[in-house]
Every structure is written in C-alpha cells, then in structure tokens.
N, C-alpha and C. Protein backbone atom coordinates (compact mmCIF):
# COMPACT_ATOMS: atom_id res chain seq x y z
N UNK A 1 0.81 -1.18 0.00
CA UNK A 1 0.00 0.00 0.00
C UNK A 1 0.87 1.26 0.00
N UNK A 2 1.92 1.38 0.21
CA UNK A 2 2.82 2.61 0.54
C UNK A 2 3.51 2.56 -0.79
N UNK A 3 3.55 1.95 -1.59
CA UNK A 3 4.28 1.67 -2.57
C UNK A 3 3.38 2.64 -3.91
N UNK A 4 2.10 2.82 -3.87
CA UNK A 4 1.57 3.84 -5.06
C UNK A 4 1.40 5.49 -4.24
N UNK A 5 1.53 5.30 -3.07
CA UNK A 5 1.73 6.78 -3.26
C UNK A 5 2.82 7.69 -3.42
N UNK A 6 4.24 6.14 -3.17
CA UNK A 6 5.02 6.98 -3.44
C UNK A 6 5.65 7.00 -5.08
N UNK A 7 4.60 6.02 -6.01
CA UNK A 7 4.72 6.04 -7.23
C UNK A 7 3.77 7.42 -7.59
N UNK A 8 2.79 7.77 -7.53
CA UNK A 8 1.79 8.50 -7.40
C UNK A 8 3.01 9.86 -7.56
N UNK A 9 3.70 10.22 -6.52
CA UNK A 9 4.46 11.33 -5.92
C UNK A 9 5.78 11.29 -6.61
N UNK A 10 6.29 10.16 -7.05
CA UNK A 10 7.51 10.39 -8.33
C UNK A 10 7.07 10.51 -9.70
N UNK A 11 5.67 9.97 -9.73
CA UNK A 11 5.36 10.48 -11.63
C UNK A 11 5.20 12.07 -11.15
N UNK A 12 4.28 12.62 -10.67
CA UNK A 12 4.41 14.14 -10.10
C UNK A 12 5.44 14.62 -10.42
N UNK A 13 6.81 14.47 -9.58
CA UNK A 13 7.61 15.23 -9.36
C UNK A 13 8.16 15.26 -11.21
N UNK A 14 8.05 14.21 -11.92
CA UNK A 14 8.91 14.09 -12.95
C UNK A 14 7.97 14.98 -14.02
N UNK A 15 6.44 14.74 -14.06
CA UNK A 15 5.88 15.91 -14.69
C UNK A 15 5.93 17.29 -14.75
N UNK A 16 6.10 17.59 -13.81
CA UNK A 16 6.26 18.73 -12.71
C UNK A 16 7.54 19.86 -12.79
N UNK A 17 8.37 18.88 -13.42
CA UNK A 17 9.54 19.77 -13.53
C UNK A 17 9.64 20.27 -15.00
N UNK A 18 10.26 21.83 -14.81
CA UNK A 18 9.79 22.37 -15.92
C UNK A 18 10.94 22.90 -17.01
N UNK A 19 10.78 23.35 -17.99
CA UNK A 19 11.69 23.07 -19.39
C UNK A 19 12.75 24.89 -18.95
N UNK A 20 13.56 24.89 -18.90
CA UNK A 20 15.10 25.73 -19.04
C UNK A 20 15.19 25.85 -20.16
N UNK A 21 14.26 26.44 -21.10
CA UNK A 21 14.53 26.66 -22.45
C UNK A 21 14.11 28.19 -22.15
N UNK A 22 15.28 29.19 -21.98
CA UNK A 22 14.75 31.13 -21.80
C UNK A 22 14.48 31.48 -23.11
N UNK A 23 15.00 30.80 -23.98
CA UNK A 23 15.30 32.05 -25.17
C UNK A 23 13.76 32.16 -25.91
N UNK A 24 12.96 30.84 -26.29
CA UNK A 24 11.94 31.56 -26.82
C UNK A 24 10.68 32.31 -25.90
N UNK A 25 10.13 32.24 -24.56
CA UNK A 25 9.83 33.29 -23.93
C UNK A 25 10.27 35.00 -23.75
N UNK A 26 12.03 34.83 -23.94
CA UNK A 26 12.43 35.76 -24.46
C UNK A 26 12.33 37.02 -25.76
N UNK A 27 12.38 35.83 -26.72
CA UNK A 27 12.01 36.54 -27.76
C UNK A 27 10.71 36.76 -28.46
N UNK A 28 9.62 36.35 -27.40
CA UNK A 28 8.59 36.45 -27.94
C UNK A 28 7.91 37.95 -27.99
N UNK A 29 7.52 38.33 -28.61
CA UNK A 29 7.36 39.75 -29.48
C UNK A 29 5.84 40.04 -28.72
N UNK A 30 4.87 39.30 -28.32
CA UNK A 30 3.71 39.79 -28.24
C UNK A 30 3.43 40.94 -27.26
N UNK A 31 2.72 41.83 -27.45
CA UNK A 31 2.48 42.73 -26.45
C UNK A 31 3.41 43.72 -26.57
N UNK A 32 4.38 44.22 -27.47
CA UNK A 32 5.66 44.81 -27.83
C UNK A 32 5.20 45.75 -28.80
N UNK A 33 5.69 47.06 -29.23
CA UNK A 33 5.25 47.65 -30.11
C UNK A 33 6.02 46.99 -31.34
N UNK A 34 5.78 46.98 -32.49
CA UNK A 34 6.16 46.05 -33.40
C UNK A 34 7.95 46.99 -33.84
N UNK A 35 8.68 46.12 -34.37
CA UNK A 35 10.06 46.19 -34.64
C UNK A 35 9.94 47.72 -35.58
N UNK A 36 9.10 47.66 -36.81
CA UNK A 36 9.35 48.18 -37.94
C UNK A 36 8.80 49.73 -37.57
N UNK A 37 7.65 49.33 -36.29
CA UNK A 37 7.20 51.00 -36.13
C UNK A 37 8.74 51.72 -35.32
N UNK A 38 8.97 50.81 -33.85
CA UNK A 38 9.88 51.25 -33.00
C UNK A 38 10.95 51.96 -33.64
N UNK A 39 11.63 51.21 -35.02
CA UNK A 39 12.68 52.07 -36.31
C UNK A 39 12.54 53.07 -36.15
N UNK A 40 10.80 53.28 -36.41
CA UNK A 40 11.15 54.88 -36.61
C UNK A 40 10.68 55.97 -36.18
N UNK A 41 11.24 55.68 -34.73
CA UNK A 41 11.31 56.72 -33.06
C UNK A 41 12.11 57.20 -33.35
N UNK A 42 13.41 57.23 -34.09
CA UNK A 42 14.42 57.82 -34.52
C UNK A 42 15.78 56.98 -34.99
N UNK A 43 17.10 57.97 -34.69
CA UNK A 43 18.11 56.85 -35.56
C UNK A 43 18.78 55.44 -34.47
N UNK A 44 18.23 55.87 -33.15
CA UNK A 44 19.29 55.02 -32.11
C UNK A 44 18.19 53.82 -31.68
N UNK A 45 16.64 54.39 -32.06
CA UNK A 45 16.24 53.42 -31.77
C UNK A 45 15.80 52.18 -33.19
N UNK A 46 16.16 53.18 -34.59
CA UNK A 46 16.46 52.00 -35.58
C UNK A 46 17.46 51.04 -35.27
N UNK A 47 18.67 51.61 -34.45
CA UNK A 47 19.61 50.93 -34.82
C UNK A 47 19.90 49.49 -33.35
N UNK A 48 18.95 50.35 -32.36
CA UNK A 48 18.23 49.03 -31.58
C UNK A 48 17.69 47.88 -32.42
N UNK A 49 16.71 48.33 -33.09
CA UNK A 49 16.22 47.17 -33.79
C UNK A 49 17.13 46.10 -34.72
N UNK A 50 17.78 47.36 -35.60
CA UNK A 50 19.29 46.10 -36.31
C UNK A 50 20.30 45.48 -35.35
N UNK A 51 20.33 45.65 -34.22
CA UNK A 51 21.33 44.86 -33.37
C UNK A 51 20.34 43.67 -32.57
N UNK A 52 19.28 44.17 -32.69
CA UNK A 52 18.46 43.19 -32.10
C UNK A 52 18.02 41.75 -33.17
N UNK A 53 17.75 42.49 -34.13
CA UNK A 53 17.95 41.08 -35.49
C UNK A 53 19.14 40.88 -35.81
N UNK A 54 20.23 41.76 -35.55
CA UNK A 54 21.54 40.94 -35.93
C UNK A 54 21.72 39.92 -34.76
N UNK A 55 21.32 40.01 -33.87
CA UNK A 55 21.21 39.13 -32.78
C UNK A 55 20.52 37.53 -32.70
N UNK A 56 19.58 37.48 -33.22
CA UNK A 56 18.51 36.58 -33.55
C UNK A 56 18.84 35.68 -34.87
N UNK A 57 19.45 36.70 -35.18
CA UNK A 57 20.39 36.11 -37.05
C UNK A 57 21.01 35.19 -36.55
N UNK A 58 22.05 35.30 -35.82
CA UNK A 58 23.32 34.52 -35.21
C UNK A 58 22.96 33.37 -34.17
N UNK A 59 21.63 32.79 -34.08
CA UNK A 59 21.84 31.95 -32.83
C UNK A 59 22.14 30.68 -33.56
N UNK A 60 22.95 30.38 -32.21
CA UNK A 60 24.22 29.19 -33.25
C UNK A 60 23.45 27.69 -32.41
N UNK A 61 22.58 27.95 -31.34
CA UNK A 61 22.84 26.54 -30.94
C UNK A 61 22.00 27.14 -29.17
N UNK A 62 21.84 25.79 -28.66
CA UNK A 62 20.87 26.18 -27.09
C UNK A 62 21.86 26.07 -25.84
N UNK A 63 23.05 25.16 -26.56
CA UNK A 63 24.78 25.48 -25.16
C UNK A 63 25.33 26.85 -25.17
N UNK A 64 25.93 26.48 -24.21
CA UNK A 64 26.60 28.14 -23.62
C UNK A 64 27.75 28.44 -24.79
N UNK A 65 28.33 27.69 -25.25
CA UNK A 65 28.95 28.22 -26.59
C UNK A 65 28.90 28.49 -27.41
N UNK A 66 27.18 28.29 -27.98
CA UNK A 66 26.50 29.10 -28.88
C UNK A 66 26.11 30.12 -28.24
N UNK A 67 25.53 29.96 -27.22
CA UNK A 67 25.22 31.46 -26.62
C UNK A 67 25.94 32.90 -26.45
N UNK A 68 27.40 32.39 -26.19
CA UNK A 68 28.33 32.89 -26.22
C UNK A 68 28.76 33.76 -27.57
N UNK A 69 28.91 32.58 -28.62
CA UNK A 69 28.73 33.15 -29.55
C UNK A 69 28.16 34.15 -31.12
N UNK A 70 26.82 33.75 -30.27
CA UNK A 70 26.06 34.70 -30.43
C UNK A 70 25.95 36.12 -29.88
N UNK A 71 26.00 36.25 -28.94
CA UNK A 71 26.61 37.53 -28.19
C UNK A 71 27.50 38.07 -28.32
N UNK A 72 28.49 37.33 -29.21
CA UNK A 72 29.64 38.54 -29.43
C UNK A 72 29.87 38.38 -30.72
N UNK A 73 29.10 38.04 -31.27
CA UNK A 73 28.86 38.27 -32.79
C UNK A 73 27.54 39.68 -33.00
N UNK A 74 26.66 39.47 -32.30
CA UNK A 74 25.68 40.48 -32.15
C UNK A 74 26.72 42.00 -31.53
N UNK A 75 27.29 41.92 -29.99
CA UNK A 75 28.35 42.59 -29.22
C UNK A 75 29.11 43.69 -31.09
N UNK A 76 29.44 42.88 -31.94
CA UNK A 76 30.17 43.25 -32.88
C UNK A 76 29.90 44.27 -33.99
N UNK A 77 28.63 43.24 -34.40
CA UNK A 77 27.89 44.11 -35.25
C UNK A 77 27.12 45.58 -34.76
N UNK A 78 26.72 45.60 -32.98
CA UNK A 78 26.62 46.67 -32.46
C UNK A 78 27.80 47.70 -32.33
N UNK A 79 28.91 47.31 -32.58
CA UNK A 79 29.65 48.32 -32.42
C UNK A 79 30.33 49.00 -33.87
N UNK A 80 29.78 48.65 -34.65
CA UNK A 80 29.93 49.35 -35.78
C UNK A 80 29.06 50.55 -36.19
N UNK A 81 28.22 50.35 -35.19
CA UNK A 81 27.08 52.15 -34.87
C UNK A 81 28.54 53.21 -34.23
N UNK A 82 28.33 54.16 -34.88
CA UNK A 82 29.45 55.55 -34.59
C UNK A 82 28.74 56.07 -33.42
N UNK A 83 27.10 55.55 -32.92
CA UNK A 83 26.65 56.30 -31.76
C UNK A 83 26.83 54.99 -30.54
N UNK A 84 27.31 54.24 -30.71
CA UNK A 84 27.34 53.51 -29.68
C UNK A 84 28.54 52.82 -28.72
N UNK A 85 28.72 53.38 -27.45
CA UNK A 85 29.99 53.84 -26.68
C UNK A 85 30.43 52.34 -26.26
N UNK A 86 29.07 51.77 -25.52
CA UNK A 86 30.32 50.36 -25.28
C UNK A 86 28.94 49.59 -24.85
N UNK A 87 28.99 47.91 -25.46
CA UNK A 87 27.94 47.08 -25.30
C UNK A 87 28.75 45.91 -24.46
N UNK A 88 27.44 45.44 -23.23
CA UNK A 88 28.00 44.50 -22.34
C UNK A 88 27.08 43.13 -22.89
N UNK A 89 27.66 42.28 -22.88
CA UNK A 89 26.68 41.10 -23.45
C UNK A 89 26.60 39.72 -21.89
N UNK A 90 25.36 39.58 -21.97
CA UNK A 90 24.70 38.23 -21.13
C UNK A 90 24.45 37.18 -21.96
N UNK A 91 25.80 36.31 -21.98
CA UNK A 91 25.18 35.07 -22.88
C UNK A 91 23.74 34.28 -22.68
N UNK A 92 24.11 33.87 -20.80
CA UNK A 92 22.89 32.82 -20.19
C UNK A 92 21.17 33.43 -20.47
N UNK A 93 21.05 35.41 -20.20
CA UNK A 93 20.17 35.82 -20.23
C UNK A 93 19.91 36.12 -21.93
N UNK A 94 20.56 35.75 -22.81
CA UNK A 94 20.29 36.14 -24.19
C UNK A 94 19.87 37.23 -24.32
N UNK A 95 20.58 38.60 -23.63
CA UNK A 95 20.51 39.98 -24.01
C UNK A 95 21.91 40.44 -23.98
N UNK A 96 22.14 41.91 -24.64
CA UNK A 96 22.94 42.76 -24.47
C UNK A 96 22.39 43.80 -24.37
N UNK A 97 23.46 44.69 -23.27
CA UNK A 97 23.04 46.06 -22.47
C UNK A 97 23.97 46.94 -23.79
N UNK A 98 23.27 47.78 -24.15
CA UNK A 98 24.00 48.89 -25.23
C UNK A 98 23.86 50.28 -24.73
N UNK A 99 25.08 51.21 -24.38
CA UNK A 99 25.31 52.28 -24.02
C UNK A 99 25.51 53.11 -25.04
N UNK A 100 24.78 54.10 -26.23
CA UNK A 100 24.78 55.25 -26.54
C UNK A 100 25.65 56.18 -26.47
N UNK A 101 26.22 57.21 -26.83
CA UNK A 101 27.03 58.46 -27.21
C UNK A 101 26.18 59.23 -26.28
N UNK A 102 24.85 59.68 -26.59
CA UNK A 102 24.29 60.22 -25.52
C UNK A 102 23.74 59.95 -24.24
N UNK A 103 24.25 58.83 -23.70
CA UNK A 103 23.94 58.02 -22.37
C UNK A 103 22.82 57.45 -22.07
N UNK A 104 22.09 57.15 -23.36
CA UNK A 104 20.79 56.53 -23.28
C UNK A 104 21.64 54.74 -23.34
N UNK A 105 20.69 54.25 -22.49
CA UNK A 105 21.10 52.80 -22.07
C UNK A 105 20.35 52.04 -22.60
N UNK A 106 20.09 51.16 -23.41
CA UNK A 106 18.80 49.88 -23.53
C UNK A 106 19.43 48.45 -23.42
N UNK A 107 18.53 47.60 -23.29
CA UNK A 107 18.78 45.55 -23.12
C UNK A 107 17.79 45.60 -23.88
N UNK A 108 18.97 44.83 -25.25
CA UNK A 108 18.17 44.16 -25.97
C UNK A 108 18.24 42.56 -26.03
N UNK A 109 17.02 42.60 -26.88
CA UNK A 109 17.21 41.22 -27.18
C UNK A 109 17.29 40.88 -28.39
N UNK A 110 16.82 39.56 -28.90
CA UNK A 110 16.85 38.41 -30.21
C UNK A 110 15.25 39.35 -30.85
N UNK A 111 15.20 39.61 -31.51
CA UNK A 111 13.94 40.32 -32.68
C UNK A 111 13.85 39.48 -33.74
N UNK A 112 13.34 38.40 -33.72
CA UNK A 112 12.78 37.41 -34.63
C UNK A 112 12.40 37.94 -35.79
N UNK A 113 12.53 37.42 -36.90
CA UNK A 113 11.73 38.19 -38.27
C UNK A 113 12.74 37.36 -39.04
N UNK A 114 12.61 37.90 -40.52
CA UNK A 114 13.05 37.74 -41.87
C UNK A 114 13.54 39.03 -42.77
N UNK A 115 13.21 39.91 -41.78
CA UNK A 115 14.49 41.22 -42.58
C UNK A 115 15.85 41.36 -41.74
N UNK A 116 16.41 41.60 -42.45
CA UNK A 116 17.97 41.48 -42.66
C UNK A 116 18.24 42.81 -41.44
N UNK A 117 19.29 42.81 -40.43
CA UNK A 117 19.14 43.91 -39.66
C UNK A 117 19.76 45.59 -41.04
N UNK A 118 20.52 44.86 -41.65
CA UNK A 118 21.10 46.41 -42.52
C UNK A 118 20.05 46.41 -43.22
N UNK A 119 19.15 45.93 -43.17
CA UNK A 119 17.63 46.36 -44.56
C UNK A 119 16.97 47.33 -43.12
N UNK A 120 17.15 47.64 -42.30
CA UNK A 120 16.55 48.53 -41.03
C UNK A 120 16.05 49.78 -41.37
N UNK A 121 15.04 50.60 -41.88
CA UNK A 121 15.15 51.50 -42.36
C UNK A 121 15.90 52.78 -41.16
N UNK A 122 16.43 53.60 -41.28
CA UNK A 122 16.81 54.82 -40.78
C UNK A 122 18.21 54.72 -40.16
N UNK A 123 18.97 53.44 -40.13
CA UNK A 123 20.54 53.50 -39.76
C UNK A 123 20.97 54.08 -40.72
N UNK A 124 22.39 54.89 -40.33
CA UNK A 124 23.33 55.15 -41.43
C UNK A 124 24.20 54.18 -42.19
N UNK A 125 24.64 54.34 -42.80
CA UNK A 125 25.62 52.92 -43.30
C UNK A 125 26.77 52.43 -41.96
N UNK A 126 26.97 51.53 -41.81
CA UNK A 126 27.85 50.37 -41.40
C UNK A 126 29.13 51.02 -40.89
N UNK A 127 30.04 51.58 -40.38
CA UNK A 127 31.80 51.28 -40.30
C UNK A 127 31.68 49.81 -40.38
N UNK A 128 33.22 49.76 -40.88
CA UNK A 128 34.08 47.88 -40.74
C UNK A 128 33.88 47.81 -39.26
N UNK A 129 33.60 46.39 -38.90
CA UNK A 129 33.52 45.96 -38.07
C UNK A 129 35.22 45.82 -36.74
N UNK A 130 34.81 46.07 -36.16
CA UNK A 130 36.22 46.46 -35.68
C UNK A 130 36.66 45.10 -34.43
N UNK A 131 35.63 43.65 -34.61
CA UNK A 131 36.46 42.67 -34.31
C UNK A 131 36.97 41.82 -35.44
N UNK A 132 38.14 41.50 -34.77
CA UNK A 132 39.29 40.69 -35.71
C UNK A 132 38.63 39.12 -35.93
C-alpha cells in the first residue's frame, strides 16, 4: 500500500519539472510595439532594432557556446554604430546592455523576423567591423 503513493508522488515530481529553455519566452514579441514601427522613433532606436535582429540572425545553438557566440557576434555588429559607446553582453540571459554616445542605455534582445538587420530603415551605413 505505501508503494503507489510513493509512485503516485515520483510520476508528479517528474511531470512537474519544468523546461530551461529562456530564449523563446524571451524573444517572444507579443504585447511589444512592433520592430518596424519602433525604427522609426528615430536613428538610435532604428539601430536598436538592427542589433536586435543581428542578434537573432546569429543563434548558433541552445549550449553556452552558442550562446556565447552569439553575443559577441551580435556585441560586434553593435559596435559598428558611430553612436554607440560600449555594449555588455549576457550570454545565459540572451541579451545585451547597449550604451549610446548620448547616455541613453537599452537591453536588448533576439527580434525574430526575416528582414535582414542592414535592410533597417533609418541607420546610417555600417563602419568595418572592428572585431578581428
């Protein structure tokens, strides 16, 4: 008799436990003002949006070495903005914190879609990327 409740109480526990998958809760868009309007608040917050799909472009994989590398592939392509002073990247949280010329701060994330982040309307063109 002691034997199904504690079967009872291990199927539980094994249902029960729940999925460590952040990134697509993360990037889920709903309730967000949409990517293409946010563009065009102006030029820093277009260029939020292209670091945020250059971000989403690059996911290599659900281990920390894709994660990784995604973040500093995104980290990269953000720093080829002439307005942007210095970006800190969170592999585990799948964001990067981007610091501005004019001290405006944002965390972005992965911006799901099918346009290209340089198809962004209102960035200026590109500098070379200045990792090796």
């Amino acid at each position: 008799m002691r034997r199904v409740p504690l079967a009872v109480l291990v199927a539980l526990s094994a249902v029960s436990c729940r999925s460590y998958d952040f990134y697509a809760p993360i990037t889920d868009q709903d309730g967000l003002i949409p990517a293409e309007q946010f563009a065009r608040y102006g030029r820093q917050q277009a260029e939020t949006v292209a670091i945020g799909r250059a971000f989403s472009e690059w996911r290599m994989g659900g281990d920390l070495a894709g994660a990784t590398e995604q973040t500093d592939r995104a980290g990269c392509f953000a720093r080829r903005f002439p307005d942007v002073a210095s970006v800190d990247a969170d592999p585990l949280g799948h964001r990067l914190t981007v610091k501005f010329v004019g001290g405006w701060r944002v965390g972005i994330l992965p911006i799901p879609g099918n346009t290209a982040p340089e198809a962004t309307p209102g960035i200026h063109p590109l500098a070379p990327s200045p990792c090796a």
